[in-house]
N, C-alpha and C. Protein backbone atom coordinates (compact mmCIF):
# COMPACT_ATOMS: atom_id res chain seq x y z
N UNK A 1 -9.75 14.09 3.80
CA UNK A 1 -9.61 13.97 5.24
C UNK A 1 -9.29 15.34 5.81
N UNK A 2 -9.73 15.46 6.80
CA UNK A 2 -9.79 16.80 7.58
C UNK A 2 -8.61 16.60 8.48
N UNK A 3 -7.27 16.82 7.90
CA UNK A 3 -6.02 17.15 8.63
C UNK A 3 -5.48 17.64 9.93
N UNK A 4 -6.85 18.51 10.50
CA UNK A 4 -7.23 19.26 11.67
C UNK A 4 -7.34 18.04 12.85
N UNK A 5 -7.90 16.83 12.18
CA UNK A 5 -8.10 15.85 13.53
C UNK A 5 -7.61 15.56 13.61
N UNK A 6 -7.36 15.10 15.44
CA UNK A 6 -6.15 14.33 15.96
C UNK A 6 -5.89 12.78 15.41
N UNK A 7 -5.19 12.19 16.14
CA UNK A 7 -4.51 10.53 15.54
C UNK A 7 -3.62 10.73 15.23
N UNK A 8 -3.28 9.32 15.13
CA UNK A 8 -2.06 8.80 13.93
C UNK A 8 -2.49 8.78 12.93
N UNK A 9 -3.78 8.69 12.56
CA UNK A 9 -4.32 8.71 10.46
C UNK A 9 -3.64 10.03 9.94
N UNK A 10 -4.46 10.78 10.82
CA UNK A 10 -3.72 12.77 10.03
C UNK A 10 -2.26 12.54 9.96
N UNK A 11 -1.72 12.04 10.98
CA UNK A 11 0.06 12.78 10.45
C UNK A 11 0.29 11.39 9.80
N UNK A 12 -0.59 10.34 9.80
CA UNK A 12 0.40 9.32 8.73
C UNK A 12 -0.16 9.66 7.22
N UNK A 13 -1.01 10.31 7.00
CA UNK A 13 -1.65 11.01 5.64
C UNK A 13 -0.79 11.77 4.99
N UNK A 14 -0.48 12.58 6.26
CA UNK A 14 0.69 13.90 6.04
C UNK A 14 1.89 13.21 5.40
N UNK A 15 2.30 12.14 5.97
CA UNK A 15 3.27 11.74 5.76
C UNK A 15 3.89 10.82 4.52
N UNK A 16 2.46 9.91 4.17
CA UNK A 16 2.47 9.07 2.67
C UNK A 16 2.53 10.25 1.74
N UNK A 17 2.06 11.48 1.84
CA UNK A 17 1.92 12.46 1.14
C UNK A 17 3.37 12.63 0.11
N UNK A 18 4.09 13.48 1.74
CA UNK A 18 5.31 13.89 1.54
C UNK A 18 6.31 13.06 1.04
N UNK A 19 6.35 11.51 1.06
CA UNK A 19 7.28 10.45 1.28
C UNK A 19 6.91 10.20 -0.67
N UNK A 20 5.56 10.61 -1.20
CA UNK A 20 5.19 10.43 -2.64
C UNK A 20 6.19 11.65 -3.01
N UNK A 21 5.85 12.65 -2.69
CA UNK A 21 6.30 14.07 -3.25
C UNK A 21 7.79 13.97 -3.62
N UNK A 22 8.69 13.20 -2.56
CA UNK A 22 10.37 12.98 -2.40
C UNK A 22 10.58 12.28 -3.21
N UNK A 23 9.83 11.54 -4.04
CA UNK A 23 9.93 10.28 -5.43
C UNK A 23 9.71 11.10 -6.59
N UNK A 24 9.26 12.73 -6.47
CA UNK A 24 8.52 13.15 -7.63
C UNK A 24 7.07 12.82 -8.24
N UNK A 25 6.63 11.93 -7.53
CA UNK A 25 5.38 11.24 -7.89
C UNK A 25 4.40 12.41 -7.56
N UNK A 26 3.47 11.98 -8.76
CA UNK A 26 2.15 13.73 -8.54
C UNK A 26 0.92 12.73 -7.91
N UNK A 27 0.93 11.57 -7.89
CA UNK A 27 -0.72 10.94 -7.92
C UNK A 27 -0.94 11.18 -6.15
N UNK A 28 -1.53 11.98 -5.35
CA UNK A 28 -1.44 11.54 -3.84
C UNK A 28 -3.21 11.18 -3.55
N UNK A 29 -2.66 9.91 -3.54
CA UNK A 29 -4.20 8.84 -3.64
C UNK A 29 -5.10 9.50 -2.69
N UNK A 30 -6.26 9.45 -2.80
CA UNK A 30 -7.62 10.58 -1.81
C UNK A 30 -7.73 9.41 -0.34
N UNK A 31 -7.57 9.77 0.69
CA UNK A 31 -7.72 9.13 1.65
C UNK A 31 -9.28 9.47 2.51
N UNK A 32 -9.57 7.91 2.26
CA UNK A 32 -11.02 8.51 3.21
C UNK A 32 -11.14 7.56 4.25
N UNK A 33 -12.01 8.16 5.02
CA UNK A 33 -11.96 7.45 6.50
C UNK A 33 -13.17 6.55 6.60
N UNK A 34 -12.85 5.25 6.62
CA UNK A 34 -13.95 3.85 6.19
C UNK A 34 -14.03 2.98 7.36
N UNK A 35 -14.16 1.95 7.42
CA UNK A 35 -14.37 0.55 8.82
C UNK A 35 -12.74 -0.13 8.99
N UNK A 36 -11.68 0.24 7.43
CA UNK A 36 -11.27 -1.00 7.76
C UNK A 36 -10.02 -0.39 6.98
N UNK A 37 -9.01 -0.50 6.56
CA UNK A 37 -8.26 -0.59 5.84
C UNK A 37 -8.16 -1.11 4.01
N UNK A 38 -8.44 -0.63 3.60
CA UNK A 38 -8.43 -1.12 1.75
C UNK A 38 -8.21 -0.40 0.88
N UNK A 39 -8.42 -0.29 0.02
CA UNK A 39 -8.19 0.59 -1.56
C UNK A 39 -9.00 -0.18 -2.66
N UNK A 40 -10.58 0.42 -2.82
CA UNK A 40 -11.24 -0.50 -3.40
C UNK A 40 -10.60 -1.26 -4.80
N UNK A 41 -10.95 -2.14 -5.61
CA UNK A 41 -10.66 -2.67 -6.72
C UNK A 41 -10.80 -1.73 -7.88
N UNK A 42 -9.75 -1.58 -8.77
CA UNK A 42 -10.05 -0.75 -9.57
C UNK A 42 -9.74 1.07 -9.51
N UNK A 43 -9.94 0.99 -8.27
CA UNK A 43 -10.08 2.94 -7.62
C UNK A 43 -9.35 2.98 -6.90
N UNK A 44 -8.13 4.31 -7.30
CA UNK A 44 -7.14 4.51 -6.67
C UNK A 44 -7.07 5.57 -5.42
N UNK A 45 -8.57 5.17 -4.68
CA UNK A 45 -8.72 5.82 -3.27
C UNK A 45 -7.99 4.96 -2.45
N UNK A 46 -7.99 5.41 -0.75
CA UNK A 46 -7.58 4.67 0.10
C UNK A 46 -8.08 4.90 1.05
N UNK A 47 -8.80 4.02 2.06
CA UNK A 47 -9.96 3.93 3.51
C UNK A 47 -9.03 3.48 4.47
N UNK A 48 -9.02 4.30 5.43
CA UNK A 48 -8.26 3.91 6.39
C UNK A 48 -9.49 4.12 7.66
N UNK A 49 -9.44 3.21 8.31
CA UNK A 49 -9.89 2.59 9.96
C UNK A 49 -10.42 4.14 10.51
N UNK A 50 -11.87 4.48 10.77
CA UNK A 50 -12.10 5.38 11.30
C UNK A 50 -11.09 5.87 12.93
N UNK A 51 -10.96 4.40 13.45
CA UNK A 51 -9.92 4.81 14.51
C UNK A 51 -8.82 5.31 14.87
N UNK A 52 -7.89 5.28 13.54
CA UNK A 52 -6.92 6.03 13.80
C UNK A 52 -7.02 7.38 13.36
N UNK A 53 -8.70 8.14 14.10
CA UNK A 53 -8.67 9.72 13.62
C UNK A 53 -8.88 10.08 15.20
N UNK A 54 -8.32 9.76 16.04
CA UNK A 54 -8.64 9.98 17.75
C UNK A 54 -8.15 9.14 19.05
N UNK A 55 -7.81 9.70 19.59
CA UNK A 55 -7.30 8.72 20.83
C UNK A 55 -8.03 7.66 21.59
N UNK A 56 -9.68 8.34 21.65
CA UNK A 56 -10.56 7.95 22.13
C UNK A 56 -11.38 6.57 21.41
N UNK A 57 -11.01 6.94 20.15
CA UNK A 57 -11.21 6.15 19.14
C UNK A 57 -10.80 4.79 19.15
N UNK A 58 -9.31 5.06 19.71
CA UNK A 58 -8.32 3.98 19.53
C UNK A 58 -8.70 3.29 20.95
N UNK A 59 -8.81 3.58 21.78
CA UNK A 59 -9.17 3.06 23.03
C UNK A 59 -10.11 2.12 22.75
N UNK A 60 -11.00 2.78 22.53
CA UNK A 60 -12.66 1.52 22.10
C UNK A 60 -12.51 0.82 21.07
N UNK A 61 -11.35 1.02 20.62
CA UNK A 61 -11.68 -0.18 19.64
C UNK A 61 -10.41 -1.28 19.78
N UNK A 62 -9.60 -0.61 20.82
CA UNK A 62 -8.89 -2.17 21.60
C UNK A 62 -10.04 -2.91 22.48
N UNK A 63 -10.70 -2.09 23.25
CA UNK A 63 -11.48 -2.81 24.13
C UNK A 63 -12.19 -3.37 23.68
N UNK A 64 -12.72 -3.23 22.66
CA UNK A 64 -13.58 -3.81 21.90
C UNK A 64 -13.39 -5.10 20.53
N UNK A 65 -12.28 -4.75 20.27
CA UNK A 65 -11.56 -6.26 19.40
C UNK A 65 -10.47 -6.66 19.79
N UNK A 66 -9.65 -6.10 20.97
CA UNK A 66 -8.68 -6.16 21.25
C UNK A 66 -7.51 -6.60 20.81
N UNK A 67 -7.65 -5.12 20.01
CA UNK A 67 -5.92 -5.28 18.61
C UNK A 67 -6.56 -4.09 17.90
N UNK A 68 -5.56 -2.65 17.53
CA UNK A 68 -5.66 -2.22 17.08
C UNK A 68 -4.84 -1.88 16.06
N UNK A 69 -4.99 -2.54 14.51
CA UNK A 69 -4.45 -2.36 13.22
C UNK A 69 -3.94 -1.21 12.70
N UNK A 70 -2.66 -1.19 12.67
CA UNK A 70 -2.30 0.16 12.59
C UNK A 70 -2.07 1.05 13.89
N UNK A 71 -2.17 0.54 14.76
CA UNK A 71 -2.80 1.97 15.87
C UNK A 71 -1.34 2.38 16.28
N UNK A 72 -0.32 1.83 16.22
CA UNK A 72 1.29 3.33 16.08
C UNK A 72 1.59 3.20 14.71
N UNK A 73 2.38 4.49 14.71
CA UNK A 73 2.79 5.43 13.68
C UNK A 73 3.39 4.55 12.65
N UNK A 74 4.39 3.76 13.09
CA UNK A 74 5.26 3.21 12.44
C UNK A 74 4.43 1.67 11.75
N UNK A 75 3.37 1.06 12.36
CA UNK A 75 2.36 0.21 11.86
C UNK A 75 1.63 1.00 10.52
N UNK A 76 0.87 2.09 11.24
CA UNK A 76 -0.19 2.82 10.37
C UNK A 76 0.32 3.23 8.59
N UNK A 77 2.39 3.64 9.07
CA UNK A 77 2.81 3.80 6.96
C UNK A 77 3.02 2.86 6.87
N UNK A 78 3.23 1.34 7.60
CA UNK A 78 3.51 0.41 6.76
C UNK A 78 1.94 -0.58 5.85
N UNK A 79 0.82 -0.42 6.38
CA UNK A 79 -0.02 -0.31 5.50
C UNK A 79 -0.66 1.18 4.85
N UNK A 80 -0.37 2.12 5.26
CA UNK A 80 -0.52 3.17 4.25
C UNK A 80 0.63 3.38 2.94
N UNK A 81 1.39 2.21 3.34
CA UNK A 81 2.11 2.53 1.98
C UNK A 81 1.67 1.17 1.27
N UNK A 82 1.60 0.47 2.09
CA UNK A 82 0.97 -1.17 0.97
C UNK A 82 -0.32 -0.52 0.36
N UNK A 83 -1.19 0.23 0.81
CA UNK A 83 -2.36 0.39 0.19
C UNK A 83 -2.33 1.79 -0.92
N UNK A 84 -1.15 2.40 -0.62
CA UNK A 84 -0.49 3.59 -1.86
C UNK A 84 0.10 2.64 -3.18
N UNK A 85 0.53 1.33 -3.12
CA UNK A 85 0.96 0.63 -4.03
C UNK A 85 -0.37 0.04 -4.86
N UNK A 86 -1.58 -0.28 -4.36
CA UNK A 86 -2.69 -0.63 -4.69
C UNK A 86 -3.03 0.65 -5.28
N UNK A 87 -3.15 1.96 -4.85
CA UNK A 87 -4.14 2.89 -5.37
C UNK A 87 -2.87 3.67 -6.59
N UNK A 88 -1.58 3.22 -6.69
CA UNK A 88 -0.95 3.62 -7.81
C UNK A 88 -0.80 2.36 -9.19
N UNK A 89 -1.38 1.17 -8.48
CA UNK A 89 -1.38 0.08 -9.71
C UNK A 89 -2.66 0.50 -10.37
N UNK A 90 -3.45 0.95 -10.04
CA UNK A 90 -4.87 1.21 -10.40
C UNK A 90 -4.89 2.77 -10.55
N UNK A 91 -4.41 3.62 -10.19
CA UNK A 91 -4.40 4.95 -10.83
C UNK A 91 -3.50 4.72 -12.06
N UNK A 92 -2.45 4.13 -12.60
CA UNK A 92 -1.80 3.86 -14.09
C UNK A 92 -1.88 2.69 -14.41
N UNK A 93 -2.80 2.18 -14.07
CA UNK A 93 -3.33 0.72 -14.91
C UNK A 93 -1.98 0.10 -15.03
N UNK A 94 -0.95 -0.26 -14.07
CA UNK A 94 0.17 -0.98 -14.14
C UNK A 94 0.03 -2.42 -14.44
N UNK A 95 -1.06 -3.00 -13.75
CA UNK A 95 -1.01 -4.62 -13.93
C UNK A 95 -1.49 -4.73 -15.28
N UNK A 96 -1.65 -4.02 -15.81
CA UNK A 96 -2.03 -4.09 -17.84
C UNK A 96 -0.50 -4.76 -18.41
N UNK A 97 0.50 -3.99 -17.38
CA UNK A 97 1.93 -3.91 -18.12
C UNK A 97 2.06 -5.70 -18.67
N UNK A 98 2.73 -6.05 -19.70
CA UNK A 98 3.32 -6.99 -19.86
C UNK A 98 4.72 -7.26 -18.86
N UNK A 99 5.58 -6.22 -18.60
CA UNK A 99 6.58 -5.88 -17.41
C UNK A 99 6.18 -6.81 -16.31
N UNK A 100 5.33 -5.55 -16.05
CA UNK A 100 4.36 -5.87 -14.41
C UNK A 100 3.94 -7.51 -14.15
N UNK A 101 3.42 -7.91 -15.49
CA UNK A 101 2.92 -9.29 -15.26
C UNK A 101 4.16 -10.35 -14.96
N UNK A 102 5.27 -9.98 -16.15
CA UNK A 102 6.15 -11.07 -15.67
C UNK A 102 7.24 -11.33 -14.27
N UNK A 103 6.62 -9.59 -13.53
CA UNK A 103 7.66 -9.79 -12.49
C UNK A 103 6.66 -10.44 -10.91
N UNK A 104 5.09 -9.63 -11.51
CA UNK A 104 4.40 -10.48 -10.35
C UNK A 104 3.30 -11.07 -10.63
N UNK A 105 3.22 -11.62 -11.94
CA UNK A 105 2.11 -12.83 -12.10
C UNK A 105 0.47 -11.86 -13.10
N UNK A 106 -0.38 -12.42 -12.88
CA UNK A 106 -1.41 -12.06 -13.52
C UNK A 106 -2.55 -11.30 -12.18
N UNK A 107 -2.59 -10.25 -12.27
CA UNK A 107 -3.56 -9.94 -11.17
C UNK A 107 -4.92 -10.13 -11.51
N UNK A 108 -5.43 -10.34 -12.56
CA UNK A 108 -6.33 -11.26 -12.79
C UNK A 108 -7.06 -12.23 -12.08
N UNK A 109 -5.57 -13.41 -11.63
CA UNK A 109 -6.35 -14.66 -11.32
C UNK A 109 -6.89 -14.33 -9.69
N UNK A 110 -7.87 -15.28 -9.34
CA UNK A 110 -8.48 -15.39 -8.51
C UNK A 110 -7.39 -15.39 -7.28
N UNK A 111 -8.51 -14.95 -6.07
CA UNK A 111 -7.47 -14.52 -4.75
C UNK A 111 -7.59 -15.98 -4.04
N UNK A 112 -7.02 -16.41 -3.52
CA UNK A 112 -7.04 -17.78 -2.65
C UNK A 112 -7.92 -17.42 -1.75
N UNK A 113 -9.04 -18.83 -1.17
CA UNK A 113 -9.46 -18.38 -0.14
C UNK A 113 -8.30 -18.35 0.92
N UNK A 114 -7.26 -18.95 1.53
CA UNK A 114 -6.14 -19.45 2.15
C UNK A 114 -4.88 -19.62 0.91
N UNK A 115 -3.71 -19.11 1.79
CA UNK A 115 -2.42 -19.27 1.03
C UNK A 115 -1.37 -19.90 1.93
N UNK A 116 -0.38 -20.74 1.51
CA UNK A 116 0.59 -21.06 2.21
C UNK A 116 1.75 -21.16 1.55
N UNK A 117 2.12 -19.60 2.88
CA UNK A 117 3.39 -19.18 2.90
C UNK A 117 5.03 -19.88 2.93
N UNK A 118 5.80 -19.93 1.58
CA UNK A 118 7.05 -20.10 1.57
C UNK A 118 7.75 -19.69 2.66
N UNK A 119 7.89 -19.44 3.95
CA UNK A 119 8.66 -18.59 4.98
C UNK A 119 10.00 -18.58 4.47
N UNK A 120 10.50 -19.10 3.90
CA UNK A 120 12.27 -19.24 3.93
C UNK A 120 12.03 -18.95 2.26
N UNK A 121 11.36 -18.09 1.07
CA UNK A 121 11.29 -17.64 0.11
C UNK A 121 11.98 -16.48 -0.16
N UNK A 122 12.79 -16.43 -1.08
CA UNK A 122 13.42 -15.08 -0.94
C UNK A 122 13.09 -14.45 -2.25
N UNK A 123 11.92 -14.85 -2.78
CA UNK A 123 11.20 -14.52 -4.31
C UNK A 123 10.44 -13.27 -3.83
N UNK A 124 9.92 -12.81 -2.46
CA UNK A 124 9.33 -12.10 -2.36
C UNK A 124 9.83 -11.00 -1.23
N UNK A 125 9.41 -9.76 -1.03
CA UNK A 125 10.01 -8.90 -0.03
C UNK A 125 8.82 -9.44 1.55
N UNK A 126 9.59 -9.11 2.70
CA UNK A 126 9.09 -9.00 3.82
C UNK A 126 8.34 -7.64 4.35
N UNK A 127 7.40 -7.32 4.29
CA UNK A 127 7.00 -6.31 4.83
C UNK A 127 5.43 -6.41 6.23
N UNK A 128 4.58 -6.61 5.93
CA UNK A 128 3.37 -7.29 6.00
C UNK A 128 3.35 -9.08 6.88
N UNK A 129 2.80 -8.49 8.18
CA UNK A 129 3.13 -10.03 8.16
C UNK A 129 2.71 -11.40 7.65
N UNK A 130 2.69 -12.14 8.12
CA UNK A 130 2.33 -13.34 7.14
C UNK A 130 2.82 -13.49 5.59
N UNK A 131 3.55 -13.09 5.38
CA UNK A 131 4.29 -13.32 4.32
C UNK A 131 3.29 -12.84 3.41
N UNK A 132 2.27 -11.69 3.45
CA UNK A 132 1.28 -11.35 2.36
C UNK A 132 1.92 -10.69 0.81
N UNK A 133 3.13 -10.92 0.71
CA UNK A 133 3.31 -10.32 -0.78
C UNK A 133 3.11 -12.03 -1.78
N UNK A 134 3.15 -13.13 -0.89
CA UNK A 134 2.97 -14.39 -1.40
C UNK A 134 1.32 -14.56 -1.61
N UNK A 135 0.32 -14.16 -1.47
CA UNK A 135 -1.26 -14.00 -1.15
C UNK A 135 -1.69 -14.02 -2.61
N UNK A 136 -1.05 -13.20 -3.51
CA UNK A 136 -1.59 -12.80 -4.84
C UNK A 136 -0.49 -12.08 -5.29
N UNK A 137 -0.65 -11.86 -6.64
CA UNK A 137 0.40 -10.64 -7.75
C UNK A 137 0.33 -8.97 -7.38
N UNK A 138 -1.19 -8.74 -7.08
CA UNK A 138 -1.45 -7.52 -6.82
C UNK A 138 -1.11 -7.08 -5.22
N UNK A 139 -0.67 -8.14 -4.10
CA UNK A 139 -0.27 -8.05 -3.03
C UNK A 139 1.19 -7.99 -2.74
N UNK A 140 1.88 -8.98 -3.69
CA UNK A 140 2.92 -8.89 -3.82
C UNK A 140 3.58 -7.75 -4.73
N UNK A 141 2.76 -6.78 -5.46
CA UNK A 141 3.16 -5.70 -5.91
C UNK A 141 3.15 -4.39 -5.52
N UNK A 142 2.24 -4.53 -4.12
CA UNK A 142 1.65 -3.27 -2.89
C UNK A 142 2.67 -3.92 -1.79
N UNK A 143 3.16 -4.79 -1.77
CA UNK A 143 4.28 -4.94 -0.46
C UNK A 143 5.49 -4.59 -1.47
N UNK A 144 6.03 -5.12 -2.15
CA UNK A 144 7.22 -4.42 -3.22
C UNK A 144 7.35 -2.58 -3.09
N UNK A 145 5.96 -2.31 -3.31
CA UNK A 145 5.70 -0.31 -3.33
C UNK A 145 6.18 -0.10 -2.60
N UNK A 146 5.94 -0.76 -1.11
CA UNK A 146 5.84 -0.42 -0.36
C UNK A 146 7.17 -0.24 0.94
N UNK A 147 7.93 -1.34 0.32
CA UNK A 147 8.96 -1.24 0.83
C UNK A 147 10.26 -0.07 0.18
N UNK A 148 9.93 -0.31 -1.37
CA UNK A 148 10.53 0.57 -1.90
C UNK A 148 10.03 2.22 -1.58
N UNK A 149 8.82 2.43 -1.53
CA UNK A 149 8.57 3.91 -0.88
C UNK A 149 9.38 4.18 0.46
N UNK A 150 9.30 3.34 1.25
CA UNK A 150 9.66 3.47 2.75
C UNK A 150 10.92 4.40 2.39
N UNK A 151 11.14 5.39 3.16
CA UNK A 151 12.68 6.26 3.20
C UNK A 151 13.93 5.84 3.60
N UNK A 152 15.02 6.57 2.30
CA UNK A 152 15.94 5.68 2.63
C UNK A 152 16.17 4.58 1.02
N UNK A 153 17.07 4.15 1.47
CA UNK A 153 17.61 2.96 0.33
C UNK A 153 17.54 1.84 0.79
N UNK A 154 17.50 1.01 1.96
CA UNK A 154 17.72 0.36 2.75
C UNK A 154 17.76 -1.27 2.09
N UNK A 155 16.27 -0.97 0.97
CA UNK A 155 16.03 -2.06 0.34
C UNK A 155 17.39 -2.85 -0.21
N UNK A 156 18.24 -1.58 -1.10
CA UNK A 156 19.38 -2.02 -1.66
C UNK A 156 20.15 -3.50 -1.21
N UNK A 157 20.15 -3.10 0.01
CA UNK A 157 21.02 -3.61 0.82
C UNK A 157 20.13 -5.28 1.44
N UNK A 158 19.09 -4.77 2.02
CA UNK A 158 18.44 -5.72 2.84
C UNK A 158 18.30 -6.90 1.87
N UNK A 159 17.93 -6.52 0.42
CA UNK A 159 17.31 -7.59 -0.12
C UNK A 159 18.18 -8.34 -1.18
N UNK A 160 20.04 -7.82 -1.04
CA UNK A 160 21.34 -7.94 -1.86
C UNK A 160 21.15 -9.45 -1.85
N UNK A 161 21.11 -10.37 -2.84
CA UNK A 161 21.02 -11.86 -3.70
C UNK A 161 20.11 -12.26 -3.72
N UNK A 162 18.80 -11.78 -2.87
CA UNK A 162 17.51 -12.04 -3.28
C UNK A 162 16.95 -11.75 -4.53
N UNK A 163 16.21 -12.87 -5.40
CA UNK A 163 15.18 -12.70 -6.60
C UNK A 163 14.63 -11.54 -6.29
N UNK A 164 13.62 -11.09 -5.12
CA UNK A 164 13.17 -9.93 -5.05
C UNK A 164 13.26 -9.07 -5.33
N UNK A 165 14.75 -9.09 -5.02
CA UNK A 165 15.73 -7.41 -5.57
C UNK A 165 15.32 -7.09 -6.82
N UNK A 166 14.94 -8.27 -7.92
CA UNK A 166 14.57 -7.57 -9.02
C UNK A 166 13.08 -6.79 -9.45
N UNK A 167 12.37 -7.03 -8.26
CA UNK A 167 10.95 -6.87 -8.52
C UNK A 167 11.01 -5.22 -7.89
N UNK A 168 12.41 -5.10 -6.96
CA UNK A 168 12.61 -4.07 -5.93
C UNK A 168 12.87 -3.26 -7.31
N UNK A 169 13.84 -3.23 -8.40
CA UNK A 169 14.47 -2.51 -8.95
C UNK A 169 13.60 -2.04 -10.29
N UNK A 170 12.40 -2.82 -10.64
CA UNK A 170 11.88 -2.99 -11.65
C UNK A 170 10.57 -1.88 -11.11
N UNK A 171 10.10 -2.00 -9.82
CA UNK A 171 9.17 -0.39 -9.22
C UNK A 171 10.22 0.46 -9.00
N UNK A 172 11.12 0.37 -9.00
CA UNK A 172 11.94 1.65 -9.07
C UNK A 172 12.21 2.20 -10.10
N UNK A 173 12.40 1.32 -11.20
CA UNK A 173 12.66 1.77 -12.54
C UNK A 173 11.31 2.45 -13.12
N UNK A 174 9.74 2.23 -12.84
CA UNK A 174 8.69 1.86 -13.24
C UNK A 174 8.34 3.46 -12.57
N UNK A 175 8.96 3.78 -11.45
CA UNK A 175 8.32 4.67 -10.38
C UNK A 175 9.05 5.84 -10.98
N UNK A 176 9.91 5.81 -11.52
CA UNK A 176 10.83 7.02 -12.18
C UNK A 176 10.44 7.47 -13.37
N UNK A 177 9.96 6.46 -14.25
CA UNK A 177 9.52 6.52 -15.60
C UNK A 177 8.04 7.40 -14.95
N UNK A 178 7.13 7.18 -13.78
CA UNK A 178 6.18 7.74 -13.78
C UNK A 178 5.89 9.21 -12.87
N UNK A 179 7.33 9.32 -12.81
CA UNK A 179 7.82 10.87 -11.73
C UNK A 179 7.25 12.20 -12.63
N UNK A 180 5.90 12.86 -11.88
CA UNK A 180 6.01 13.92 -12.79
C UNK A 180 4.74 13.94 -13.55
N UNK A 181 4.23 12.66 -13.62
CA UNK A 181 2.88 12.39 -14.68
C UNK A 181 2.14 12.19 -13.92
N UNK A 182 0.81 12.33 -14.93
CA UNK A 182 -0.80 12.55 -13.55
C UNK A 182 -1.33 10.67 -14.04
N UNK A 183 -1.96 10.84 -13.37
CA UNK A 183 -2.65 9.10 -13.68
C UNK A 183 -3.13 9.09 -15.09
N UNK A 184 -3.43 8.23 -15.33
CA UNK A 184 -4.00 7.32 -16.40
C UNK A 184 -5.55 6.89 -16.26
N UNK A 185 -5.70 6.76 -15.29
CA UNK A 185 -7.33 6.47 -14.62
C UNK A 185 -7.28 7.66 -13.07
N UNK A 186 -7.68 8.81 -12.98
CA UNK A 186 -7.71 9.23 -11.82
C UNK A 186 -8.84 8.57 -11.15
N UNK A 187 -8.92 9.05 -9.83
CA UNK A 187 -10.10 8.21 -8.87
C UNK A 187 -11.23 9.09 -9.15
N UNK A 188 -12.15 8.28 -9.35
CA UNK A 188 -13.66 8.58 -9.44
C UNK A 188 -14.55 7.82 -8.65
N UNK A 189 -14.57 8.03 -7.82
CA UNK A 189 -15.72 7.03 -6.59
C UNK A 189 -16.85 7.94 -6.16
N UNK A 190 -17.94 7.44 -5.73
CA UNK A 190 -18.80 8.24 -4.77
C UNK A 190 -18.30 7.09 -3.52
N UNK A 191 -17.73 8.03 -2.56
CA UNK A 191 -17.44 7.24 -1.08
C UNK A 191 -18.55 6.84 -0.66
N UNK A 192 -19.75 6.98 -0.86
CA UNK A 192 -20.52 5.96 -0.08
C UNK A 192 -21.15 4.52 -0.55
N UNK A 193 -20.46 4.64 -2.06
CA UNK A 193 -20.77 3.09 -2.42
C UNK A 193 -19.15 1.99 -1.96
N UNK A 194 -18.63 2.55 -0.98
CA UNK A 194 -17.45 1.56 -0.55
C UNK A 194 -18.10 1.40 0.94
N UNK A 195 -18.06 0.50 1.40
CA UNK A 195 -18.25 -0.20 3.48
C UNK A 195 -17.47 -1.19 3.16
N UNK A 196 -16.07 -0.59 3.66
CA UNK A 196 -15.41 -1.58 4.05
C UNK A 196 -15.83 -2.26 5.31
C-alpha cells in the first residue's frame, strides 16, 4: 500500500503495524487494497475496502450502500486487527496446534451458513458485532487476536471470571513464544487471483 494516500486505511496500516512491532512480533501481514475486507484462506495477506484510501471514496460509497464498514478510525483497527489474527493463524500455521484446537475448536469444520449467537456467553470475547467470535474456531481466534492486540491490558480486567480469559491468556502466551520469529508459511499470493 502506498502510505502517501489519504484515508483512514494509510494511518490504520500505519498503525496495525506499530501496535505488531510493541508485541515484538516481526510478521507485518502485506495489506492490499481489494472490494471488501478479508484475509484470503490459507494467505497471510490482508484486503482492505478500496474506500478507506480517500475521502471521496468514502462519500460514494455511503451514498451508494449506505454504511460504510470501517469508515472511522477506531472501526477500521477493530477489523484490521480481527483480520491481523487471520493473517497470523495462517502465517504460523497455528490452527495445526493441538493447543489452538482445544481452546477454539477445529478450524477445519465447515462455516455455518447462519449461526446463533449465545448473547449472554461468556465462553467467548466481545469485539465484532454480532457476537462473531461464536461464527467458527478461526473467528473466534481473530476476535481473541484481536482484542488482545488492541493497546493496553484492558482485556485483563474486562474479561476477569470469564472462560474467555483463558483463550485471552493462551494468545498471549502463544504471541510471546512467537516474539521475534519470521513465519512458518510467509505470504505468497499473486493479488490478482483474490476479488473480494
Amino acid at each position: 500500500i502506498d502510505l502517501r494516500m489519504d484515508g483512514v486505511g494509510a494511518a490504520c496500516v500505519e498503525q496495525i503495524h506499530k501496535e505488531l512491532k510493541e508485541k515484538s512480533l516481526v510478521q507485518m501481514p502485506p495489506c492490499h487494497i481489494g472490494d471488501e475486507w478479508f484475509c484470503p484462506e490459507g494467505c497471510a495477506a490482508i484486503f482492505i475496502p478500496f474506500y478507506l484510501f480517500g475521502d471521496r471514496l468514502r462519500k460514494l460509497e455511503r451514498k451508494m450502500v449506505l454504511e460504510v464498514e470501517g469508515g472511522t478510525r477506531a472501526e477500521c483497527m477493530q477489523l484490521l486487527r480481527h483480520e491481523a489474527g487471520h493473517a497470523y493463524s495462517y502465517a504460523y500455521r497455528l490452527q495445526r496446534r493441538r493447543k489452538w484446537q482445544r481452546h477454539f475448536g477445529l478450524a477445519s469444520q465447515e462455516y455455518p451458513e447462519t449461526y446463533r449467537p449465545r448473547q449472554h456467553s461468556r465462553s467467548f470475547v466481545i469485539h465484532l458485532d454480532d457476537w462473531y467470535a461464536q461464527a467458527h474456531p478461526d473467528e473466534d481466534f481473530a476476535e481473541t487476536f484481536a482484542v488482545w492486540l488492541a493497546p493496553g491490558d484492558e482485556w485483563r480486567v474486562r474479561y476477569q471470571g470469564w472462560p474467555a480469559l483463558r483463550k485471552l491468556g493462551y494468545v498471549d502466551e502463544l504471541m510471546r513464544s512467537l516474539a521475534g520469529k519470521p513465519p512458518v508459511a510467509p505470504p505468497r499470493l499473486r493479488v490478482g487471483e483474490y476479488n473480494g
